[in-house]
C-alpha atoms as a PDB file:
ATOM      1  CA  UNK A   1     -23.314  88.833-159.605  1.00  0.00           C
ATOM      2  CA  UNK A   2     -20.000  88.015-160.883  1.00  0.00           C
ATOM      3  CA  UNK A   3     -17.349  88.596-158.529  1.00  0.00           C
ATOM      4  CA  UNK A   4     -13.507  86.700-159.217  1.00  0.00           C
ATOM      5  CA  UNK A   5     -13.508  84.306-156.128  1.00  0.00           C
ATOM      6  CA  UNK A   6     -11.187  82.352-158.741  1.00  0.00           C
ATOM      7  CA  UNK A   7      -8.562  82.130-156.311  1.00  0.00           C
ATOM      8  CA  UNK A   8     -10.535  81.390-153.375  1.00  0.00           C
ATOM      9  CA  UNK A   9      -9.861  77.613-153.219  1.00  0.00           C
ATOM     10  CA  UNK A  10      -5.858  78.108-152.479  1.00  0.00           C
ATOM     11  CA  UNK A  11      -6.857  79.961-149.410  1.00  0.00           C
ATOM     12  CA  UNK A  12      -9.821  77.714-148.004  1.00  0.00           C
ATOM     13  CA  UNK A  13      -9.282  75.605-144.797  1.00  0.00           C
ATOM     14  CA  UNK A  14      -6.007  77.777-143.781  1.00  0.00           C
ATOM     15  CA  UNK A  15      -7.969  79.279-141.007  1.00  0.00           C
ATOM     16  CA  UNK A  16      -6.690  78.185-137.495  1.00  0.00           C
ATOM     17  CA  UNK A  17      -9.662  77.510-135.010  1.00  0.00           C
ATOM     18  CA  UNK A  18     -10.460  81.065-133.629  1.00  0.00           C
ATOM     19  CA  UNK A  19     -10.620  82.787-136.819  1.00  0.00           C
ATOM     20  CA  UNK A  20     -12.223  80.783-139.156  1.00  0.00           C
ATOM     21  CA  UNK A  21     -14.964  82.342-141.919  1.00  0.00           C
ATOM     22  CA  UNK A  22     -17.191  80.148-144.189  1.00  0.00           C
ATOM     23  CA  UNK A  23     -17.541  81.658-147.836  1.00  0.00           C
ATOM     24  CA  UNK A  24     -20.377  79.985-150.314  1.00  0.00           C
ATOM     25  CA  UNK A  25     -19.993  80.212-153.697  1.00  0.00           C
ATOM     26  CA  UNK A  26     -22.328  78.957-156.105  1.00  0.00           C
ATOM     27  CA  UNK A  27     -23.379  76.395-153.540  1.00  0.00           C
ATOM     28  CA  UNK A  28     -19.562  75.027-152.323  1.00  0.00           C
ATOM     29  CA  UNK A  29     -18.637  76.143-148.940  1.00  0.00           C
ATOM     30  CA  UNK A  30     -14.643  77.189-148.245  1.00  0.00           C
ATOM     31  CA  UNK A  31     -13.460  77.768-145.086  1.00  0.00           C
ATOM     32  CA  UNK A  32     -11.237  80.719-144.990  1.00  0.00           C
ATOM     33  CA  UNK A  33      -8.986  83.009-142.497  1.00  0.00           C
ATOM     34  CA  UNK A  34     -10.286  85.877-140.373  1.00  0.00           C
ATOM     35  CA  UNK A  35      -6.875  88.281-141.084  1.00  0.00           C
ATOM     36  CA  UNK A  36      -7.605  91.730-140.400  1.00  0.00           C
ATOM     37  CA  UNK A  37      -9.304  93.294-138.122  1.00  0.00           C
ATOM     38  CA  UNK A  38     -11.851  96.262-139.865  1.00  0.00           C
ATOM     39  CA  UNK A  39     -13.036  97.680-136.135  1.00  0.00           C
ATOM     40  CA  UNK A  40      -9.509  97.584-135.031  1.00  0.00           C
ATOM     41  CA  UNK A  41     -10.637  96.147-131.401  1.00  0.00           C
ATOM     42  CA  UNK A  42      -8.154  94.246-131.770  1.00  0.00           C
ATOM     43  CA  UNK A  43     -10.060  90.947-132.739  1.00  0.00           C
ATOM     44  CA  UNK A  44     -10.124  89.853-136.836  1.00  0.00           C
ATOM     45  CA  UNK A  45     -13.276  90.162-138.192  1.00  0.00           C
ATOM     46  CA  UNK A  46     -12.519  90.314-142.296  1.00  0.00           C
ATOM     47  CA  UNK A  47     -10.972  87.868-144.232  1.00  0.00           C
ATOM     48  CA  UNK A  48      -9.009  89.449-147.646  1.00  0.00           C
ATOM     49  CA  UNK A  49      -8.474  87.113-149.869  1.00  0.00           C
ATOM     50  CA  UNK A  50      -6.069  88.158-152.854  1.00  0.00           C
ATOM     51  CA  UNK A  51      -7.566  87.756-157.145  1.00  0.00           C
ATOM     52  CA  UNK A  52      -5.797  87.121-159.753  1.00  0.00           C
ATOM     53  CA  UNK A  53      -5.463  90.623-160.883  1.00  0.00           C
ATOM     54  CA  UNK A  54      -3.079  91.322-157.749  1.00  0.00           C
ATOM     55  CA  UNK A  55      -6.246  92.967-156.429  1.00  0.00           C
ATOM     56  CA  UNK A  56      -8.106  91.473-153.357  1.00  0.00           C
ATOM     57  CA  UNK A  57     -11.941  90.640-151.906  1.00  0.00           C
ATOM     58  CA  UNK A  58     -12.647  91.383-148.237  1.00  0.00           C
ATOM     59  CA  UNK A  59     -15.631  89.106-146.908  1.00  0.00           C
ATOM     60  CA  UNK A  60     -16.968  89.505-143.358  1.00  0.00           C
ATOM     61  CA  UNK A  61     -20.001  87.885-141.452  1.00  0.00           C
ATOM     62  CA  UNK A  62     -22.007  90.803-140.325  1.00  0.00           C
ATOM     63  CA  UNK A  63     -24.689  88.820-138.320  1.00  0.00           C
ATOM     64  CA  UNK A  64     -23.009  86.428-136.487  1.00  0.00           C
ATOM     65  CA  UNK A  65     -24.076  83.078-138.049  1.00  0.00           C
ATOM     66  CA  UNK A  66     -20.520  82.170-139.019  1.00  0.00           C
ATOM     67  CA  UNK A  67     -20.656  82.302-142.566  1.00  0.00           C
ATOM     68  CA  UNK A  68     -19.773  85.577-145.385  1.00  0.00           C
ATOM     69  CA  UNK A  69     -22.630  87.832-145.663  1.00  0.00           C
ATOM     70  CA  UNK A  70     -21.030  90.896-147.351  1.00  0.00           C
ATOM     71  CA  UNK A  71     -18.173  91.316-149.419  1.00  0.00           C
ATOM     72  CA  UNK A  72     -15.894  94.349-151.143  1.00  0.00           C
ATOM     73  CA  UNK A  73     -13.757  94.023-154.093  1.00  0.00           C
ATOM     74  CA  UNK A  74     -10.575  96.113-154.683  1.00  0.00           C
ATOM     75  CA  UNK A  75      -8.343  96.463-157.604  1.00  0.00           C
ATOM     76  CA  UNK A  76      -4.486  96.591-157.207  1.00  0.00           C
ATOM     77  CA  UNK A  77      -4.282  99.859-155.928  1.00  0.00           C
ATOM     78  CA  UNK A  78      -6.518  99.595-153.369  1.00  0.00           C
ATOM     79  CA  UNK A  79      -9.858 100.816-154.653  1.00  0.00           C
ATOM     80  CA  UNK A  80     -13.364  99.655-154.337  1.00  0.00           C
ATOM     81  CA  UNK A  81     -14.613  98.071-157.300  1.00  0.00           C
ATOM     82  CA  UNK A  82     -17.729  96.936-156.353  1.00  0.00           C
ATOM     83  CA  UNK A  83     -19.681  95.756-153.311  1.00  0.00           C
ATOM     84  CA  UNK A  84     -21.630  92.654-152.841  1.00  0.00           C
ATOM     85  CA  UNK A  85     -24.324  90.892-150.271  1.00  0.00           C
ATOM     86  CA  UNK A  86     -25.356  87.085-149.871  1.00  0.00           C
ATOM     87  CA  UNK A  87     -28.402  86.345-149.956  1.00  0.00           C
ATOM     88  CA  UNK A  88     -29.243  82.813-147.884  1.00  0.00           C
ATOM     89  CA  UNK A  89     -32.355  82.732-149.125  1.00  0.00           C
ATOM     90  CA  UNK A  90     -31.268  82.135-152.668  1.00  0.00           C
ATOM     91  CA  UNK A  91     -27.693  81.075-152.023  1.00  0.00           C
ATOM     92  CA  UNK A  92     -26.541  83.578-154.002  1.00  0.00           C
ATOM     93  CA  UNK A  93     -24.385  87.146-154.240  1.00  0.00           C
ATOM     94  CA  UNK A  94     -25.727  90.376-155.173  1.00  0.00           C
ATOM     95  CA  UNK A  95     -24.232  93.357-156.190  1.00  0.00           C
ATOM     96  CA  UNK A  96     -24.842  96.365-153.360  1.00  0.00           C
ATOM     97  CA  UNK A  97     -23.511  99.799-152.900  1.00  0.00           C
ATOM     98  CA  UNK A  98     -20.421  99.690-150.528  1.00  0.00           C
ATOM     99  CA  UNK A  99     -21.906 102.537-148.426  1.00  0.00           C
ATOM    100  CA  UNK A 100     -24.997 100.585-147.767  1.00  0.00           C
ATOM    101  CA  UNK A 101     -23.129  97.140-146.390  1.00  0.00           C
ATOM    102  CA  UNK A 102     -23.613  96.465-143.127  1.00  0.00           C
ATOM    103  CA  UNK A 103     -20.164  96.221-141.290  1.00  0.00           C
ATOM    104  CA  UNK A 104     -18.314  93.782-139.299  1.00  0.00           C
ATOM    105  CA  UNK A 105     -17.533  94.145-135.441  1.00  0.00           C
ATOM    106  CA  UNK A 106     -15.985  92.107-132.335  1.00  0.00           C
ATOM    107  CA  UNK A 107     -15.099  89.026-133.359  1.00  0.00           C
ATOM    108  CA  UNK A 108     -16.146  88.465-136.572  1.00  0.00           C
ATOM    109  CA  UNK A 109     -17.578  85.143-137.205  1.00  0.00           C
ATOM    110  CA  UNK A 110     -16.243  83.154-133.961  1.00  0.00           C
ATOM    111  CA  UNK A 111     -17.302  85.854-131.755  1.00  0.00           C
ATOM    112  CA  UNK A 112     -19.844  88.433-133.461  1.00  0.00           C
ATOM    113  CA  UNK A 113     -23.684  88.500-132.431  1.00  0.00           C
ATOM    114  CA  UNK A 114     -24.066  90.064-135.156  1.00  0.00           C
ATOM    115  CA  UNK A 115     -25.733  93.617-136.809  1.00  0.00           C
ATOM    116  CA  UNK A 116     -29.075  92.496-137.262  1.00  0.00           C
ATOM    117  CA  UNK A 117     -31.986  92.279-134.788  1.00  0.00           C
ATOM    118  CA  UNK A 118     -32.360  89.725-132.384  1.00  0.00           C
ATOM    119  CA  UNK A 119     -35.590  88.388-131.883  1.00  0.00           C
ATOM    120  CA  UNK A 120     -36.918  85.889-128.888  1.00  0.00           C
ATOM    121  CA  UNK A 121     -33.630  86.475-126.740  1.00  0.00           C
ATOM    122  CA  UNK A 122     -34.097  85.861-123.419  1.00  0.00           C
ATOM    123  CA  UNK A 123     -31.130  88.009-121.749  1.00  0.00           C
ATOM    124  CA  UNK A 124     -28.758  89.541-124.670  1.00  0.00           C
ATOM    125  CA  UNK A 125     -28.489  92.508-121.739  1.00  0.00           C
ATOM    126  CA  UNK A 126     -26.077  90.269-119.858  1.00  0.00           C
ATOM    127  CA  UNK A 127     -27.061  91.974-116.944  1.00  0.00           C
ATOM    128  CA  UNK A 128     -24.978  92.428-114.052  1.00  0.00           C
ATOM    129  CA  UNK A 129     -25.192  91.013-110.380  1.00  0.00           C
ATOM    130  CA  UNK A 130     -27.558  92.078-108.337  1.00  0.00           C
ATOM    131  CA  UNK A 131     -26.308  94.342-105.981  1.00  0.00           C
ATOM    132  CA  UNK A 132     -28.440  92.809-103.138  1.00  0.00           C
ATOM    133  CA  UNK A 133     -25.831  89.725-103.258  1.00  0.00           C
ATOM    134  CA  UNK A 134     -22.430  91.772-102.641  1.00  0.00           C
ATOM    135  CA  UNK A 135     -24.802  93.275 -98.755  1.00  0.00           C
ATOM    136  CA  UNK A 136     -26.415  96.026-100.815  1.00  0.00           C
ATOM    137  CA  UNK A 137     -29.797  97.356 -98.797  1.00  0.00           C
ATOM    138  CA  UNK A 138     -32.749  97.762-101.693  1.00  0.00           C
ATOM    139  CA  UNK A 139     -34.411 100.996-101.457  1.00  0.00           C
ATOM    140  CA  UNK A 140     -38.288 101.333-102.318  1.00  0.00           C
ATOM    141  CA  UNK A 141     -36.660 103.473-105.596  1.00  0.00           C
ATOM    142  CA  UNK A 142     -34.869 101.053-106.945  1.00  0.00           C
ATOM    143  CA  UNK A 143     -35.450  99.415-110.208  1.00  0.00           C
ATOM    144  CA  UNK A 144     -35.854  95.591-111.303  1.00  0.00           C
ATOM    145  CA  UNK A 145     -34.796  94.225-114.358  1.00  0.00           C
ATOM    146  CA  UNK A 146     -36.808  91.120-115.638  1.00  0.00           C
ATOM    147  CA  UNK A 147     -34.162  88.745-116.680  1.00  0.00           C
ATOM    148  CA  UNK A 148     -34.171  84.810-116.675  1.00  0.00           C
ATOM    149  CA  UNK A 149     -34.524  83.898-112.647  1.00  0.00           C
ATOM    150  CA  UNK A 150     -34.670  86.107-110.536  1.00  0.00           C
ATOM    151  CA  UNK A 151     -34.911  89.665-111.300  1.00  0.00           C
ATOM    152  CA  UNK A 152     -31.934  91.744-111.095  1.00  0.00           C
ATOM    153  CA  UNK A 153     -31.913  94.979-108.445  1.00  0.00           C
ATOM    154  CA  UNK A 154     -30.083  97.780-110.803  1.00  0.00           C
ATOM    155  CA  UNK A 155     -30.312 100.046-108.197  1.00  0.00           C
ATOM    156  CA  UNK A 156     -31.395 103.849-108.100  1.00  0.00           C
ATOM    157  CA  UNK A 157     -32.763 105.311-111.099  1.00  0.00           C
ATOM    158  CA  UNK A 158     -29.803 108.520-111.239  1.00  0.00           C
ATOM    159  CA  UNK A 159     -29.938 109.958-114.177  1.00  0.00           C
ATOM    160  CA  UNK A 160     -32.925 112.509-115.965  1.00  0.00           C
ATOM    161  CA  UNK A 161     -32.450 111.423-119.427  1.00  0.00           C
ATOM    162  CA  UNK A 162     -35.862 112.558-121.023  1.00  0.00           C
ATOM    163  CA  UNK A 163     -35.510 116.065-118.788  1.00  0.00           C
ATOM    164  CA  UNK A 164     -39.396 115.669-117.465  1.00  0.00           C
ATOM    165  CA  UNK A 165     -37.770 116.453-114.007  1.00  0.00           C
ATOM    166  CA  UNK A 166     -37.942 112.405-112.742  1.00  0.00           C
ATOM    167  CA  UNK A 167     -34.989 110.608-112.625  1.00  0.00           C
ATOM    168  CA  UNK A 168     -35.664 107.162-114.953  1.00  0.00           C
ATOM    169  CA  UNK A 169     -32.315 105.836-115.336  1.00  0.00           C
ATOM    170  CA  UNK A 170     -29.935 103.117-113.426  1.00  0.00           C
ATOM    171  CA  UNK A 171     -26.149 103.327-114.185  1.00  0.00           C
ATOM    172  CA  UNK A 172     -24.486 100.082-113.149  1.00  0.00           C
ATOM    173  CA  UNK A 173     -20.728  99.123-113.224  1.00  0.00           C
ATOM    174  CA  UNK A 174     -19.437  95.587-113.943  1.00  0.00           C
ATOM    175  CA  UNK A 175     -16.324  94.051-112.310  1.00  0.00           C
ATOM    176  CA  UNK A 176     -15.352  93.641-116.050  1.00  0.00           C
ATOM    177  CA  UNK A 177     -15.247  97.294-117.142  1.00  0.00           C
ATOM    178  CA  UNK A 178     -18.540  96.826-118.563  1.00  0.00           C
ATOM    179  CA  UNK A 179     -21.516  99.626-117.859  1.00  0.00           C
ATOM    180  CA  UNK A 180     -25.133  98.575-118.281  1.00  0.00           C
ATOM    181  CA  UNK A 181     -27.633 101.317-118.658  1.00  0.00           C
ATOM    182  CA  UNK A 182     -31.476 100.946-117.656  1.00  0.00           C
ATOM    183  CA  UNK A 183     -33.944 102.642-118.122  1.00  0.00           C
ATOM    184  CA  UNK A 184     -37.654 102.913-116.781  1.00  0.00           C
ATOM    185  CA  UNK A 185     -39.371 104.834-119.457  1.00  0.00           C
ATOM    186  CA  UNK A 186     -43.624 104.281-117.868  1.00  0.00           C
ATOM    187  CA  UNK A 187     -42.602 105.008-114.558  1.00  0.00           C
ATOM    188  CA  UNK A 188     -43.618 101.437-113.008  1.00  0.00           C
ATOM    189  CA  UNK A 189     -40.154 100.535-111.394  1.00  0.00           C
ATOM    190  CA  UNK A 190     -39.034  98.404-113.679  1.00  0.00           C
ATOM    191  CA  UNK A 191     -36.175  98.543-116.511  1.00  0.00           C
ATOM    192  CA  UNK A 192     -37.961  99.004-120.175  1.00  0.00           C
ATOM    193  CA  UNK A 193     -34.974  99.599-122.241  1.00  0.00           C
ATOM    194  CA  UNK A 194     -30.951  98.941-121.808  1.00  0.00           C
ATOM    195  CA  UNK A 195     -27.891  99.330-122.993  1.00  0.00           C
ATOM    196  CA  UNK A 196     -24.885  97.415-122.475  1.00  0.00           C
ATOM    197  CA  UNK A 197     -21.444  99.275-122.841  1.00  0.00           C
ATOM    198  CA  UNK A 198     -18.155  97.169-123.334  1.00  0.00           C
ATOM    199  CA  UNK A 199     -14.645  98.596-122.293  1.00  0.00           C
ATOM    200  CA  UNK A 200     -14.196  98.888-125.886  1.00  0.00           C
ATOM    201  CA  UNK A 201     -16.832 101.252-126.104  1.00  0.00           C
ATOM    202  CA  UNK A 202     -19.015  98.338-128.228  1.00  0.00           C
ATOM    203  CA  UNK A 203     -22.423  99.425-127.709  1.00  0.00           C
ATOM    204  CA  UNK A 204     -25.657  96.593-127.645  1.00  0.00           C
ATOM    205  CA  UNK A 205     -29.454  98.659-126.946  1.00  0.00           C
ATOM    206  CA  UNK A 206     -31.561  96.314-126.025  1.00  0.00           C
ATOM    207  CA  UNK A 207     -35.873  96.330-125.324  1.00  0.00           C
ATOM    208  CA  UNK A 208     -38.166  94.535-123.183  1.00  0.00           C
ATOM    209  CA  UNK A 209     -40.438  92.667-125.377  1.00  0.00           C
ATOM    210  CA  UNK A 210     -41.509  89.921-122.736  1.00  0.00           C
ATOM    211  CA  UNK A 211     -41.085  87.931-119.910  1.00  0.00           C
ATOM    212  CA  UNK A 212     -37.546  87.259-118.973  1.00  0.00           C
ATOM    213  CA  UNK A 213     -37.066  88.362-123.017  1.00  0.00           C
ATOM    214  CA  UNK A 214     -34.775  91.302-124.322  1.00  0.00           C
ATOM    215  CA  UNK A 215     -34.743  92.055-127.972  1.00  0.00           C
ATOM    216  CA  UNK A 216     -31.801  93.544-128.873  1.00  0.00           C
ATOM    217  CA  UNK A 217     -32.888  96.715-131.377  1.00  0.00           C
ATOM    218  CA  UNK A 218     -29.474  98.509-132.411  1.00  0.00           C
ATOM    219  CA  UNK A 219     -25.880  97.725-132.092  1.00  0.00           C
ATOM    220  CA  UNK A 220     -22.994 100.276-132.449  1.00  0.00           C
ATOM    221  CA  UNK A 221     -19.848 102.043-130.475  1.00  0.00           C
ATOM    222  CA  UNK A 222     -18.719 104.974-129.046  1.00  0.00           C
ATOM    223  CA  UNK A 223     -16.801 107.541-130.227  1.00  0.00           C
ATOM    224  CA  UNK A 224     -13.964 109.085-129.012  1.00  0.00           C
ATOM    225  CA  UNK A 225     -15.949 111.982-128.401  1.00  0.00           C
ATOM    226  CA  UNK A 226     -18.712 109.719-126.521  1.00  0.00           C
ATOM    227  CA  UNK A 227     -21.441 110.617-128.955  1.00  0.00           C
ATOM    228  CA  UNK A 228     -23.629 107.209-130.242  1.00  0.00           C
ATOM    229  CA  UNK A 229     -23.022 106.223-133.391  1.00  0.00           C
ATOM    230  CA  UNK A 230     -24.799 102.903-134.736  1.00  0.00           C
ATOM    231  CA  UNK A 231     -23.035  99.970-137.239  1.00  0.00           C
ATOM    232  CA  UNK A 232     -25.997  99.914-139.363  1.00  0.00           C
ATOM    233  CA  UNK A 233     -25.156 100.612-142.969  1.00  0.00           C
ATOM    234  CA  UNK A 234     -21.535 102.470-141.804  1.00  0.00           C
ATOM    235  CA  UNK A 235     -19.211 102.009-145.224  1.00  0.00           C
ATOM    236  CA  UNK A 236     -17.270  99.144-145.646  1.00  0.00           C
ATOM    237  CA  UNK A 237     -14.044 100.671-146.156  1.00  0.00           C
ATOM    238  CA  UNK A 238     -10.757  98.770-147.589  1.00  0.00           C
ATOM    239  CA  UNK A 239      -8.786  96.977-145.698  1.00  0.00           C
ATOM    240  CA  UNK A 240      -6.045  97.807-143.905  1.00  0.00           C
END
């Protein structure tokens, strides 16, 4: 696909060092500037680079490698023209439908894990300290969570969520605003499935696939409603 990065050259290696995006075009890398921030988390995770029609191309690294997977093109009044993916197989862009692009989130290419599944992970649960440290007494119901080292005590399972009349999830609180989620879903006492909330309301669901190994299986936010709502395939809207 066509798109006209024309321009692109008089904006590479402006980026300062915490917002900088690679961009490969037909095989030559440019490093460009992270300048507005698409979640509004307050973070940049898009870089909008302007075309010679006075219209503009917003590219964003969606799964955390560092370099522009998806990109939008606008004309000079703002509207999508058409949508593109790179492929880094091939090395080369494709045209996509804007509503199907995956978006960006956090921060962007210096910061993002990324929207796509991660695979052989040992811990992307980040899971908190184990309340047993801080003089906490573990109870016979408590549940372990099988993370690098030692196993983390989460606690009390609290919370009924598949309403068979056993409680089978562990709600614990981070000193950083952060609220991990487990959840024991064969009964055995230990966490099978978590979720890891930010104070943001960033949302990273995560499943036991191993030994000391999490593989994280969806990534999204809240809403300000608290209703779930995943990144995959949300519309990449223009910038603002």
């Amino acid at each position: 696909m066509d798109v006209p990065y024309d321009h692109i050259e008089d904006f590479a290696d402006s980026a300062d060092s915490d917002d900088e995006l690679t961009v490969d075009i037909g095989g030559e890398e440019y490093t460009v500037e992270e300048n507005v921030d698409f979640d509004d988390d307050g973070a940049n995770d898009t870089a909008v680079v302007a075309t010679e029609d006075g219209g503009a191309i917003a590219f964003a690294d969606t799964d955390g490698d560092g370099v522009a997977d998806v990109a939008v093109e606008y004309d000079a009044d703002g509207e999508v023209v058409t949508g593109a993916e790179y492929d880094e197989t091939t090395g080369e862009w494709h045209e996509e439908d804007v509503e199907a692009l995956p978006t960006p989130s956090g921060d962007g290419a210096d910061g993002a894990t990324g929207g796509t599944e991660t695979t052989g992970t040992t811990d992307p649960t980040g899971a908190p300290e184990d309340p047993s440290s801080t003089g906490y007494e573990a109870g016979e119901d408590d549940m372990t969570v099988d993370v690098p080292g030692e196993d983390v005590n989460a606690g009390p399972a609290t919370y009924d969520t598949d309403r068979d009349g056993e409680n089978d999830t562990a709600v614990v609180n981070g000193e950083d605003g952060t609220t991990y989620v487990f959840t024991d879903t064969d009964g055995d006492g230990e966490a099978d499935e978590a979720a890891v909330i930010t104070q943001e309301g960033d949302v990273t669901i995560a499943s036991h696939t191993g030994d000391d190994e999490w593989t994280v299986v969806d990534e999204g936010h809240l809403n300000p409603d608290g209703t779930y709502e995943s990144d995959e395939h949300q519309p990449a809207g223009a910038p603002s």
